[in-house]
PDB file of N, CA and C in Angstrom:
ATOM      1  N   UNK A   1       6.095  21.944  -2.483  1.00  0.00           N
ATOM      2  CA  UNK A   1       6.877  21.000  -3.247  1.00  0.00           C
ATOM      3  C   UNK A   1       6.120  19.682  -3.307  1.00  0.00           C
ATOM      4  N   UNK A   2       5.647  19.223  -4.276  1.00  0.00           N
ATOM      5  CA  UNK A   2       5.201  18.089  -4.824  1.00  0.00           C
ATOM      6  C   UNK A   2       5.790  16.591  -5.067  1.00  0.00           C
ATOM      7  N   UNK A   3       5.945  15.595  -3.989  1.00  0.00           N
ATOM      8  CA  UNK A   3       7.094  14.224  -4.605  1.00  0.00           C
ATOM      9  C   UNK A   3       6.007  13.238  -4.851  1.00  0.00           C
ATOM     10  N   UNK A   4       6.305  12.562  -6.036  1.00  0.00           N
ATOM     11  CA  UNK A   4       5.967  11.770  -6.138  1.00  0.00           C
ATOM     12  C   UNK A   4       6.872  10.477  -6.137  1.00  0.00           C
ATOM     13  N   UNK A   5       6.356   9.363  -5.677  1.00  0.00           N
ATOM     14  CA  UNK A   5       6.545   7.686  -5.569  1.00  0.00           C
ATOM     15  C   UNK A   5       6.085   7.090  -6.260  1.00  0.00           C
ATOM     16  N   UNK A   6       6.296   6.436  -7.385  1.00  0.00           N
ATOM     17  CA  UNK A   6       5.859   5.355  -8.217  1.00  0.00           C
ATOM     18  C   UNK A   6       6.326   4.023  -8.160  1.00  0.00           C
ATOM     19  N   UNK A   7       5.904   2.976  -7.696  1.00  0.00           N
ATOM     20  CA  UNK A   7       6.419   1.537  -8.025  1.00  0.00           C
ATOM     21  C   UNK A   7       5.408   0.803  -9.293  1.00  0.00           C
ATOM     22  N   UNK A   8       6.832   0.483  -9.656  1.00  0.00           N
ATOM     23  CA  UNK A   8       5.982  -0.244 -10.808  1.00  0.00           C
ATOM     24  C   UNK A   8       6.393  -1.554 -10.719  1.00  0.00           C
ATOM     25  N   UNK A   9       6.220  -2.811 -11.457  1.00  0.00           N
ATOM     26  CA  UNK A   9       6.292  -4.490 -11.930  1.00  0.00           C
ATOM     27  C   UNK A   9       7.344  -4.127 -12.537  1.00  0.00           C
ATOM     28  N   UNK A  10       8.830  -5.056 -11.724  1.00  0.00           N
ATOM     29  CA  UNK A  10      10.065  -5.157 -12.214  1.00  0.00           C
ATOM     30  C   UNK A  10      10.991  -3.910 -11.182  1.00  0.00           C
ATOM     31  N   UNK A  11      10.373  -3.448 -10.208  1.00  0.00           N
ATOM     32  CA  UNK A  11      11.633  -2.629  -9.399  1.00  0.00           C
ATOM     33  C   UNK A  11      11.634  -3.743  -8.384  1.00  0.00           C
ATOM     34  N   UNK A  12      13.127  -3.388  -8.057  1.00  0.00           N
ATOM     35  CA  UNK A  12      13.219  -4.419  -7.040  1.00  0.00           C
ATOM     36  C   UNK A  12      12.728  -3.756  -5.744  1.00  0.00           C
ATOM     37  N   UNK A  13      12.550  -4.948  -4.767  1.00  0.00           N
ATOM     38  CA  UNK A  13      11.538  -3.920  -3.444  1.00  0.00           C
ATOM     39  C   UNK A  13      13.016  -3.445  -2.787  1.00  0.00           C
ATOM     40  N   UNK A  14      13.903  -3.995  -2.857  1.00  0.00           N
ATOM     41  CA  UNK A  14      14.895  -3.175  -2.210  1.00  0.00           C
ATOM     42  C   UNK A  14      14.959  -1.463  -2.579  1.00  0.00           C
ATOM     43  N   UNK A  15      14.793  -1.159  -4.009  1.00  0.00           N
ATOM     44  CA  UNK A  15      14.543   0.251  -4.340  1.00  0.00           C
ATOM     45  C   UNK A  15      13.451   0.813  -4.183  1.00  0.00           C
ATOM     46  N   UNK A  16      11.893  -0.038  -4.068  1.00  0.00           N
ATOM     47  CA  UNK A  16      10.724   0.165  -3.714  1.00  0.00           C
ATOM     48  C   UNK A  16      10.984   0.791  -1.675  1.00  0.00           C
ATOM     49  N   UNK A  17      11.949   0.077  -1.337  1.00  0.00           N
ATOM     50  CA  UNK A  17      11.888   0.254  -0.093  1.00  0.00           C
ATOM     51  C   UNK A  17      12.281   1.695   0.691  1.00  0.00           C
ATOM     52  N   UNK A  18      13.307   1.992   0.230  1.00  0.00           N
ATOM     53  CA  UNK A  18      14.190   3.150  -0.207  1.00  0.00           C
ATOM     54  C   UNK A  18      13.042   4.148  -0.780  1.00  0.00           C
ATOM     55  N   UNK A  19      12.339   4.229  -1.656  1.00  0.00           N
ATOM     56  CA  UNK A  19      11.414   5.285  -2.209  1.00  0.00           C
ATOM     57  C   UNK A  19      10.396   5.318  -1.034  1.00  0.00           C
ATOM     58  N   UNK A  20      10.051   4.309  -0.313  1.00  0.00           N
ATOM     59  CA  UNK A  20       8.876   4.693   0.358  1.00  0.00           C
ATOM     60  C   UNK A  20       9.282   4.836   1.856  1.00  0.00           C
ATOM     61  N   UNK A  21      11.021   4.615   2.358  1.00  0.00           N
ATOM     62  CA  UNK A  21      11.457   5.243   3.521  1.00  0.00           C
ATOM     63  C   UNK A  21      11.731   6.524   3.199  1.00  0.00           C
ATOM     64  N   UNK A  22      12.319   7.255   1.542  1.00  0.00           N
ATOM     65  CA  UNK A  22      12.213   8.742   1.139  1.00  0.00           C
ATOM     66  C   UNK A  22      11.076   9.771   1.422  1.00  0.00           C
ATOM     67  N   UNK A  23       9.934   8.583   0.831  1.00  0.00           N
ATOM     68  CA  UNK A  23       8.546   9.226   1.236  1.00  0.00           C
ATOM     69  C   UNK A  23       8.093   9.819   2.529  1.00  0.00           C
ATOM     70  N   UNK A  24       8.117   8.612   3.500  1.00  0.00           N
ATOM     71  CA  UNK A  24       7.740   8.817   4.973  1.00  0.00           C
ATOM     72  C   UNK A  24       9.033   9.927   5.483  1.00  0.00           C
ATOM     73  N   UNK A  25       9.793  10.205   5.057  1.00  0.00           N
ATOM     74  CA  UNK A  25      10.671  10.850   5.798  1.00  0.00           C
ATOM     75  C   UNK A  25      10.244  12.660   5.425  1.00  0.00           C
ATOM     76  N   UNK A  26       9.840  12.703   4.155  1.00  0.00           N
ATOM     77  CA  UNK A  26       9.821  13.602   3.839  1.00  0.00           C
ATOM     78  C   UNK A  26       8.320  13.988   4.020  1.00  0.00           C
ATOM     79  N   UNK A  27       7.206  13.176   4.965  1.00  0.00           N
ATOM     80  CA  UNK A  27       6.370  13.728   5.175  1.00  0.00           C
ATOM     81  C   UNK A  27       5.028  13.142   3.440  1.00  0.00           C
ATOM     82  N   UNK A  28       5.383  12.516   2.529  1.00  0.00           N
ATOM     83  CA  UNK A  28       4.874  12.301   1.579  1.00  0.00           C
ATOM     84  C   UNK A  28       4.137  10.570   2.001  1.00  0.00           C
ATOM     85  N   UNK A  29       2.849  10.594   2.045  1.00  0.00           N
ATOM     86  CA  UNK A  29       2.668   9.238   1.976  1.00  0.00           C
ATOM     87  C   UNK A  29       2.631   8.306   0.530  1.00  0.00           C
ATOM     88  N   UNK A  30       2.946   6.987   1.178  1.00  0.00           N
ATOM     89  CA  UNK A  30       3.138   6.410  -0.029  1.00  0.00           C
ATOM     90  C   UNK A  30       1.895   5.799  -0.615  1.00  0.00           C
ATOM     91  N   UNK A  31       1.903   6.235  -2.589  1.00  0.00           N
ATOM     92  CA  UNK A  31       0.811   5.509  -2.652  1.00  0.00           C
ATOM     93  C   UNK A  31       0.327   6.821  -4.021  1.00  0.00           C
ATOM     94  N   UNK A  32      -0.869   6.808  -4.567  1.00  0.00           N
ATOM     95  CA  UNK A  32      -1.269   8.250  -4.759  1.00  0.00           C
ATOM     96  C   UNK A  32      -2.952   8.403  -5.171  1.00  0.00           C
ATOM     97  N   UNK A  33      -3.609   7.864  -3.750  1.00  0.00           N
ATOM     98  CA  UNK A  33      -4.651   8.178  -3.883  1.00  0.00           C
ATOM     99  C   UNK A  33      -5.141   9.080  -2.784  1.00  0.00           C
ATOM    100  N   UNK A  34      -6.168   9.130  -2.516  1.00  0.00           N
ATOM    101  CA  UNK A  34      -7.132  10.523  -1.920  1.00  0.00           C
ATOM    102  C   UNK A  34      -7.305   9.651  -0.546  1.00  0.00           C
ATOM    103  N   UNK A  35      -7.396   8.521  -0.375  1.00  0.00           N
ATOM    104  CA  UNK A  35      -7.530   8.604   1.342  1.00  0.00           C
ATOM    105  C   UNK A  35      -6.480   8.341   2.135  1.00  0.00           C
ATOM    106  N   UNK A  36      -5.960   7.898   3.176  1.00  0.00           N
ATOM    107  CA  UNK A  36      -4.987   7.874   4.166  1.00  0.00           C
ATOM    108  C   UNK A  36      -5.071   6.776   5.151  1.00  0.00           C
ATOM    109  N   UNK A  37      -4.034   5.918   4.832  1.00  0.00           N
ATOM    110  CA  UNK A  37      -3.249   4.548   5.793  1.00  0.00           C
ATOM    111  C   UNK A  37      -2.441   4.878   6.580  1.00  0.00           C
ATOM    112  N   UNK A  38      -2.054   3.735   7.608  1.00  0.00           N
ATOM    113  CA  UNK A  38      -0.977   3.679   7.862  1.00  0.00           C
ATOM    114  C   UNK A  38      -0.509   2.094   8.280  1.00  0.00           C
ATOM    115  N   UNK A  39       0.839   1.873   7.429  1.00  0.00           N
ATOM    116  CA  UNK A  39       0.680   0.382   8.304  1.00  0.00           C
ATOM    117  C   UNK A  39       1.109  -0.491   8.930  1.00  0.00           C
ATOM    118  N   UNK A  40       0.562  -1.081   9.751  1.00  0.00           N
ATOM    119  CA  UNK A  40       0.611  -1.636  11.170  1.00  0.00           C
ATOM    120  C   UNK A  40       1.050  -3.126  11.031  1.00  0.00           C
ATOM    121  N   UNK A  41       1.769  -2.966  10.389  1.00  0.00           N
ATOM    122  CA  UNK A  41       2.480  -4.785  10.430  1.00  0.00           C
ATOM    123  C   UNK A  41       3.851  -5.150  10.839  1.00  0.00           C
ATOM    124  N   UNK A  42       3.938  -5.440  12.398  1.00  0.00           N
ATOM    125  CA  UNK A  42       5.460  -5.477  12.467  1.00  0.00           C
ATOM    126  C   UNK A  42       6.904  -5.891  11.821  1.00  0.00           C
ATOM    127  N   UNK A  43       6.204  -7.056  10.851  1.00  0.00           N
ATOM    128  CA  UNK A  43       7.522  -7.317   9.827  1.00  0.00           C
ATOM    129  C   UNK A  43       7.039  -7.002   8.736  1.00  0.00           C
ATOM    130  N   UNK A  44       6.719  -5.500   8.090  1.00  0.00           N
ATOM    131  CA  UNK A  44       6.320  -5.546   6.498  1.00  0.00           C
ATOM    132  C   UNK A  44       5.179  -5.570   6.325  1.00  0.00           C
ATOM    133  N   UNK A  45       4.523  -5.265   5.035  1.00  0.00           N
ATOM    134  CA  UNK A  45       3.428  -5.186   4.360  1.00  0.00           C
ATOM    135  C   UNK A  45       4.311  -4.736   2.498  1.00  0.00           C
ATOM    136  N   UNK A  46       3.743  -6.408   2.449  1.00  0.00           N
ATOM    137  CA  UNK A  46       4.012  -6.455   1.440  1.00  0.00           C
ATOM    138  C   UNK A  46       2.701  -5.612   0.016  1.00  0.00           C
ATOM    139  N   UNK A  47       3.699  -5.393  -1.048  1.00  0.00           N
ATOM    140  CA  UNK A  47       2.886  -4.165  -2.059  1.00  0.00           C
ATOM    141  C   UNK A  47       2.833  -5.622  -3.388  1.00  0.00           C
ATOM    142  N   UNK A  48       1.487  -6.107  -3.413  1.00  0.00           N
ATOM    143  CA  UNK A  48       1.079  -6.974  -4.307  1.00  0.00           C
ATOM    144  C   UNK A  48       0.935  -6.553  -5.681  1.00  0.00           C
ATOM    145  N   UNK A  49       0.906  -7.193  -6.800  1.00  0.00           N
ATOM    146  CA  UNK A  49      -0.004  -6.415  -8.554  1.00  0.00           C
ATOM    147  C   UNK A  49      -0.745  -6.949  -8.093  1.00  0.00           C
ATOM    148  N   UNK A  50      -1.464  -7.321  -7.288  1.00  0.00           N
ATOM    149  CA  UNK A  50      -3.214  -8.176  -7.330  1.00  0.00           C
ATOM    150  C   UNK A  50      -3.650  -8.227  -5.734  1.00  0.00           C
ATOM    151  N   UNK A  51      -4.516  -7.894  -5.667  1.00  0.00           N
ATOM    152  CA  UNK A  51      -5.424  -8.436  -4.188  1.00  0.00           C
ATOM    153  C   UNK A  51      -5.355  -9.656  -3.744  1.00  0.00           C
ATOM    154  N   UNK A  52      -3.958 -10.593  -3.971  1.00  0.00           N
ATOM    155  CA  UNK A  52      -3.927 -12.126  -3.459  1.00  0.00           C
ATOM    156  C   UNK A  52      -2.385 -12.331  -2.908  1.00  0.00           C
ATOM    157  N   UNK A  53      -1.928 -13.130  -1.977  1.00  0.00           N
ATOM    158  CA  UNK A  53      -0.955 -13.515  -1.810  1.00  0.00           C
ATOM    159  C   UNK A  53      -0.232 -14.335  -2.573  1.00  0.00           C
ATOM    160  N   UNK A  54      -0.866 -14.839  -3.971  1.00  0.00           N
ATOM    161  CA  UNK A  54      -0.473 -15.222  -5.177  1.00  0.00           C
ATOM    162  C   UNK A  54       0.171 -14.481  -5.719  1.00  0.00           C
ATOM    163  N   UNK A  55      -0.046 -13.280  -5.816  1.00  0.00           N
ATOM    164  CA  UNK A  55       0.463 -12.355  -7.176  1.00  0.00           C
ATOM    165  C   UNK A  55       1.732 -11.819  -6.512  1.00  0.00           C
ATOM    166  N   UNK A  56       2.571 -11.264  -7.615  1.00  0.00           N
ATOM    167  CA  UNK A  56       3.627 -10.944  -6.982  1.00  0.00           C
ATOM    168  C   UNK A  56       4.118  -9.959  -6.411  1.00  0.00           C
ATOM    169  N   UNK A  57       4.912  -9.766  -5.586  1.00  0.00           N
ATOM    170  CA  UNK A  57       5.146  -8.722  -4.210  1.00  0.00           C
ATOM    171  C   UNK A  57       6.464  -7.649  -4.958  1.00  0.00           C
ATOM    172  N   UNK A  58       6.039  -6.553  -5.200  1.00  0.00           N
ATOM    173  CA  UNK A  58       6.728  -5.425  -5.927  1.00  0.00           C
ATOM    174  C   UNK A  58       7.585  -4.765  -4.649  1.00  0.00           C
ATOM    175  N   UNK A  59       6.914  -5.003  -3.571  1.00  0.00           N
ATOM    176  CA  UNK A  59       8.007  -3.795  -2.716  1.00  0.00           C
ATOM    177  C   UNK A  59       7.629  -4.449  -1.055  1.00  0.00           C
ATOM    178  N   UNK A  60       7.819  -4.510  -0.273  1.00  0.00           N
ATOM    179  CA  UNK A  60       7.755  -4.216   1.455  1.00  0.00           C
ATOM    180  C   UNK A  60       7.819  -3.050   2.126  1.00  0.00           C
ATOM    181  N   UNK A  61       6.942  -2.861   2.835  1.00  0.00           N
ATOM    182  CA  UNK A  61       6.510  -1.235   3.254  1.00  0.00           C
ATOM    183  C   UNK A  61       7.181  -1.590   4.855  1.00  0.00           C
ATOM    184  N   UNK A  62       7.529  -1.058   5.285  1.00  0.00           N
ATOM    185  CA  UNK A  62       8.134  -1.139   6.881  1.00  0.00           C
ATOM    186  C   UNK A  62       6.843  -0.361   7.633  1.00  0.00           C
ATOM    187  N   UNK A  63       6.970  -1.493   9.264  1.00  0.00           N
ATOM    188  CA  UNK A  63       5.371  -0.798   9.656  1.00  0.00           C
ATOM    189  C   UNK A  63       5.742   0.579  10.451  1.00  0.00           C
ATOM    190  N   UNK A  64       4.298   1.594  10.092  1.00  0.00           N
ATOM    191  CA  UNK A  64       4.230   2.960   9.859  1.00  0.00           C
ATOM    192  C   UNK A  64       4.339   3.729   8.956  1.00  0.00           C
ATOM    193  N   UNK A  65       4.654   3.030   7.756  1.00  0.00           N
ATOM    194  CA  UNK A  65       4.649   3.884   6.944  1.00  0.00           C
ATOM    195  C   UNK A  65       3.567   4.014   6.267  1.00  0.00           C
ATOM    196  N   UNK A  66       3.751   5.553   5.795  1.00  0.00           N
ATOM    197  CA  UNK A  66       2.095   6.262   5.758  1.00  0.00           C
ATOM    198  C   UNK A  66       1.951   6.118   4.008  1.00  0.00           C
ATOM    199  N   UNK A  67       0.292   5.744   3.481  1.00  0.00           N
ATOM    200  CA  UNK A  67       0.049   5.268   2.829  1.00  0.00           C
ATOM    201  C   UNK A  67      -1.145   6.253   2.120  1.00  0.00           C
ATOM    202  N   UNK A  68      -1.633   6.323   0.420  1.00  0.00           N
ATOM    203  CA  UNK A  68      -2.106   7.213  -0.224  1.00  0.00           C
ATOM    204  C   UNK A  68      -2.898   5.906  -0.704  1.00  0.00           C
ATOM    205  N   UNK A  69      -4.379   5.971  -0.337  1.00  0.00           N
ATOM    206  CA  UNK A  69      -5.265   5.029  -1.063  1.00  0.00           C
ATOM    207  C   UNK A  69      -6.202   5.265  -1.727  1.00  0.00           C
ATOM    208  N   UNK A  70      -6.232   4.335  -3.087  1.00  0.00           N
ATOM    209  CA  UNK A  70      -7.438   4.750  -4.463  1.00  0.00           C
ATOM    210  C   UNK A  70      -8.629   4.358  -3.732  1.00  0.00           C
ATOM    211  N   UNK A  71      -8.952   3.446  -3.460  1.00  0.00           N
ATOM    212  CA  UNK A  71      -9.824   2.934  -3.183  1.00  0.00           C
ATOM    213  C   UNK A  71      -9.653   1.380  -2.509  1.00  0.00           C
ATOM    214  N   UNK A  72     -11.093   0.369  -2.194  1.00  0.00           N
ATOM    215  CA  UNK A  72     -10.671  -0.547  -1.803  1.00  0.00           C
ATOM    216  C   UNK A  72     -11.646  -1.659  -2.871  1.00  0.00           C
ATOM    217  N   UNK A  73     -11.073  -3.187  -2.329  1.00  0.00           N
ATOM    218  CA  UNK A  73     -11.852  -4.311  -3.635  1.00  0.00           C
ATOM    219  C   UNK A  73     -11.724  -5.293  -2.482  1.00  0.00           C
ATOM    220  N   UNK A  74     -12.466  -6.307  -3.144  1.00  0.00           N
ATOM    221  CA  UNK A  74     -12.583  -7.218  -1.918  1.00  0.00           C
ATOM    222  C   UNK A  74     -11.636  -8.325  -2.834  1.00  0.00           C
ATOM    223  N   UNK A  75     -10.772  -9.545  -1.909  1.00  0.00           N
ATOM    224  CA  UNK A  75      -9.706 -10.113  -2.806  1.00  0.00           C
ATOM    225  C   UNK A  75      -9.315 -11.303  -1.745  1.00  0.00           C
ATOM    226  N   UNK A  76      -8.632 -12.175  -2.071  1.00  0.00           N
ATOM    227  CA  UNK A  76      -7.863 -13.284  -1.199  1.00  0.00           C
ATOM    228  C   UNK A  76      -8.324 -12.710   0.392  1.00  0.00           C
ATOM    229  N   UNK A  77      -8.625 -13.384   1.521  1.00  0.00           N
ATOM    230  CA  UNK A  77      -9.212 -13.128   2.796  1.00  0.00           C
ATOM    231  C   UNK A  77      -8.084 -13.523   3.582  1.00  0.00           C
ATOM    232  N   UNK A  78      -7.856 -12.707   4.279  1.00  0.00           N
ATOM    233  CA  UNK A  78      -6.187 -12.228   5.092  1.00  0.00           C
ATOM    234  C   UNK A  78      -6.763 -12.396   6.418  1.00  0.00           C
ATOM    235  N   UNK A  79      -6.520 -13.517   7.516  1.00  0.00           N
ATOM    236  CA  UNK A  79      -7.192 -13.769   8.739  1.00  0.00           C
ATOM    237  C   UNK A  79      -8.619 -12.756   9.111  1.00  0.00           C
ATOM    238  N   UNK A  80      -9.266 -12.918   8.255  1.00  0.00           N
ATOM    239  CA  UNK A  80     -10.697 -12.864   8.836  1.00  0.00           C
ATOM    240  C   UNK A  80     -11.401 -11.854   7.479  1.00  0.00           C
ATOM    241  N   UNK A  81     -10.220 -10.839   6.928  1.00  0.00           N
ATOM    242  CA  UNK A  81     -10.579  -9.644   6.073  1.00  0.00           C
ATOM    243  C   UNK A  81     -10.362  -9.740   4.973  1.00  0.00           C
ATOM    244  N   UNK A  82     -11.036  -9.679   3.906  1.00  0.00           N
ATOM    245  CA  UNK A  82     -10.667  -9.739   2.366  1.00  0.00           C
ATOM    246  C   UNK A  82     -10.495  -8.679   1.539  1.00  0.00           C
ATOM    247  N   UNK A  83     -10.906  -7.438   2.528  1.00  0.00           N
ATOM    248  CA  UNK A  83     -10.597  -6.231   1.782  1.00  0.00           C
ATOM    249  C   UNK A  83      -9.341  -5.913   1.680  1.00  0.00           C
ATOM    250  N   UNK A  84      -9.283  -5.422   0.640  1.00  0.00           N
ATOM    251  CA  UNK A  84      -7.508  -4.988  -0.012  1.00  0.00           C
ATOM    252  C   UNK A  84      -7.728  -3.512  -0.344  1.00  0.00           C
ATOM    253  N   UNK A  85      -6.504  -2.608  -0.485  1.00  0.00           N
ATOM    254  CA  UNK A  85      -6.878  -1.091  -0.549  1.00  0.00           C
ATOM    255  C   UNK A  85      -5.492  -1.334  -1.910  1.00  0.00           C
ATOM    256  N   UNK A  86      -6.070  -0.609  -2.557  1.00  0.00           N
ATOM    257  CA  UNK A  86      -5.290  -0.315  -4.184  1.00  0.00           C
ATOM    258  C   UNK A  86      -4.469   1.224  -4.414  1.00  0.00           C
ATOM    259  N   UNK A  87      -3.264   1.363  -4.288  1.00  0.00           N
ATOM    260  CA  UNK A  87      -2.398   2.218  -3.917  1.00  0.00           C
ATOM    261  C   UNK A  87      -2.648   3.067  -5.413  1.00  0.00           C
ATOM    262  N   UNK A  88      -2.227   2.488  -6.167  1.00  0.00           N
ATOM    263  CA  UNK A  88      -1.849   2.798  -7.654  1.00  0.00           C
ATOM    264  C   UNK A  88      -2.670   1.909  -8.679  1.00  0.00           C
ATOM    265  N   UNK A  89      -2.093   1.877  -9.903  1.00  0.00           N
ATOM    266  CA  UNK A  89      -2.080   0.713 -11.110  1.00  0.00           C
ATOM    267  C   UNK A  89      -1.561  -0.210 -10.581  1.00  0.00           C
ATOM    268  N   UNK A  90      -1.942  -1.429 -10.413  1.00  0.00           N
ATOM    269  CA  UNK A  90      -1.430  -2.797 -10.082  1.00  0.00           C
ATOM    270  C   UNK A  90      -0.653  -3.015  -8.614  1.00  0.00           C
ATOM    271  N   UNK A  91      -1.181  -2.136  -7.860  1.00  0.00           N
ATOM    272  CA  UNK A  91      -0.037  -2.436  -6.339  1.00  0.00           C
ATOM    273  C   UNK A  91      -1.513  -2.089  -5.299  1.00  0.00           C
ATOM    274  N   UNK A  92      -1.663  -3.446  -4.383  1.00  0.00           N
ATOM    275  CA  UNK A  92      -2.783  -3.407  -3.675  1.00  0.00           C
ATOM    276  C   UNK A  92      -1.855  -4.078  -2.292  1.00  0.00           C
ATOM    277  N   UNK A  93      -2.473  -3.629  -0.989  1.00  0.00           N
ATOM    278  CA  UNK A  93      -1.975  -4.207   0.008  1.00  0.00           C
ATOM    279  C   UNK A  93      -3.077  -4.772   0.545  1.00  0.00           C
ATOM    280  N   UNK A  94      -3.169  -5.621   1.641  1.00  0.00           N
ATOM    281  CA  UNK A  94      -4.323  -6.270   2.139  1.00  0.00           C
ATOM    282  C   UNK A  94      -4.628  -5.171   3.471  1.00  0.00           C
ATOM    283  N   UNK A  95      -5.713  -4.990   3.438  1.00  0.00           N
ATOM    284  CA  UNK A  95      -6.347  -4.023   4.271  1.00  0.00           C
ATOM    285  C   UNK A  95      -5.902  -4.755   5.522  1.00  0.00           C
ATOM    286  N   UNK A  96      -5.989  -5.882   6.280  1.00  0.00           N
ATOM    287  CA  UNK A  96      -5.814  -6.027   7.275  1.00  0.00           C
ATOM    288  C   UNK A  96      -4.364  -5.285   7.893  1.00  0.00           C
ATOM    289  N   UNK A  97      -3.823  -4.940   7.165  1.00  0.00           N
ATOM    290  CA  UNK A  97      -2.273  -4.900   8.174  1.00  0.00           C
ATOM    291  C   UNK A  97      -2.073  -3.288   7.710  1.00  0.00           C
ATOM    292  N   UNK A  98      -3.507  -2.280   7.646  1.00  0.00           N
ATOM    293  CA  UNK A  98      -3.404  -0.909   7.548  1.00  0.00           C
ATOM    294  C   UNK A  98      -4.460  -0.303   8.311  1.00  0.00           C
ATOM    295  N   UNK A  99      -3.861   0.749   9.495  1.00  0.00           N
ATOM    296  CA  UNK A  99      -5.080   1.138   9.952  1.00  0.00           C
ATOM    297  C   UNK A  99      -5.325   2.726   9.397  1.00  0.00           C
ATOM    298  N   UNK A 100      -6.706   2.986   8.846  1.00  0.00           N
ATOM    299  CA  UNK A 100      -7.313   4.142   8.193  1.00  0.00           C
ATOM    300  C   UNK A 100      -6.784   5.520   9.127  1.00  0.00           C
ATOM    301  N   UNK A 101      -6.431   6.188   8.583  1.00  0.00           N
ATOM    302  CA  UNK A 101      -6.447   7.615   9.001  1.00  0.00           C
ATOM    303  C   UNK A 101      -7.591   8.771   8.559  1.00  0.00           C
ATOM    304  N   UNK A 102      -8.568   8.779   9.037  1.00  0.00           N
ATOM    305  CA  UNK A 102      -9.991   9.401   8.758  1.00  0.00           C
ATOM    306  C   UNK A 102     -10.807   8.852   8.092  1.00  0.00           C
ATOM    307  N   UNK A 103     -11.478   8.696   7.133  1.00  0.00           N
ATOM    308  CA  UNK A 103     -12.403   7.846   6.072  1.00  0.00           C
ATOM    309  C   UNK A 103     -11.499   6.369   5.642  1.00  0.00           C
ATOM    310  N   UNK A 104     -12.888   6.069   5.489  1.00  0.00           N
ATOM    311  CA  UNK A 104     -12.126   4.537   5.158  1.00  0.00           C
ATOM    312  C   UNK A 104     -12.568   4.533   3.325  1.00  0.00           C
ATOM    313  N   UNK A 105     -11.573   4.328   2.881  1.00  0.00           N
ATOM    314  CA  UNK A 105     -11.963   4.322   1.421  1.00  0.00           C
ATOM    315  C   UNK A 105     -13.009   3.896   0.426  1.00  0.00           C
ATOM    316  N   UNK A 106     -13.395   4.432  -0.516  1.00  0.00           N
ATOM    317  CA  UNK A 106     -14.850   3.930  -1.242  1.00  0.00           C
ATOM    318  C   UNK A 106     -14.002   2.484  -2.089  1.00  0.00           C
ATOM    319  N   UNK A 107     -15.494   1.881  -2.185  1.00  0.00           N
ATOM    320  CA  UNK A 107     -15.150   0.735  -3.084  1.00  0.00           C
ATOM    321  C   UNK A 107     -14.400   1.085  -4.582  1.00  0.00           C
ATOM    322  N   UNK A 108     -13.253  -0.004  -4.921  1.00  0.00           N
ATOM    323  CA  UNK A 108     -13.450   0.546  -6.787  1.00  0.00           C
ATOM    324  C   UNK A 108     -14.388   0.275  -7.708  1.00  0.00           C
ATOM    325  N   UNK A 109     -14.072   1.365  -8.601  1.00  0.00           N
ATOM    326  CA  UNK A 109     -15.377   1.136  -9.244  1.00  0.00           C
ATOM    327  C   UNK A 109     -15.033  -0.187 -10.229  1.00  0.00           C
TER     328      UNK A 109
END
């Protein structure tokens, strides 16, 4: 059985939140790329449209929850790290507050 999670610009993260506690429960990480997060931020990890703490925050991930990554870009520098990992179209989290589960993701192209 196949689930997919989509957040898009304009859900509220309260329903973003809900889809990606559906996800983790059901064993589906959130996200839908080829490598594997998980993340480690005790209050949240917020789901950006952009690699900056500027852009705006589509959803809050609760920490542990497991994560599907495209790739990574380098973006706004988050206590020490500027790499950001890109879930989807327009939803990037800051790498610092995810730790890799096997490979660490290729750059985007």
């Amino acid at each position: 059985m196949l689930i997919s999670v989509v957040v898009t610009a304009g859900v509220s993260s309260g329903c973003a939140e809900w889809q990606a506690d559906v996800a983790r429960e059901r064993g589906m990480p959130f996200g839908n790329g080829e490598y594997e997060g998980r993340v480690v931020a005790q209050s949240g990890l917020n789901v950006r449209s952009e690699p900056s703490t500027d852009s705006e925050s589509l959803a809050t991930l609760t920490n542990g929850t497991s994560l599907r990554i495209t790739c990574k870009a380098e973006g706004e520098t988050i206590e020490g790290n500027s790499t950001w990992y890109k879930l989807g179209f327009a939803r990037w989290v800051s790498a610092k507050y995810v730790s890799n589960v096997g490979a660490a993701p290729e750059r985007c192209d």
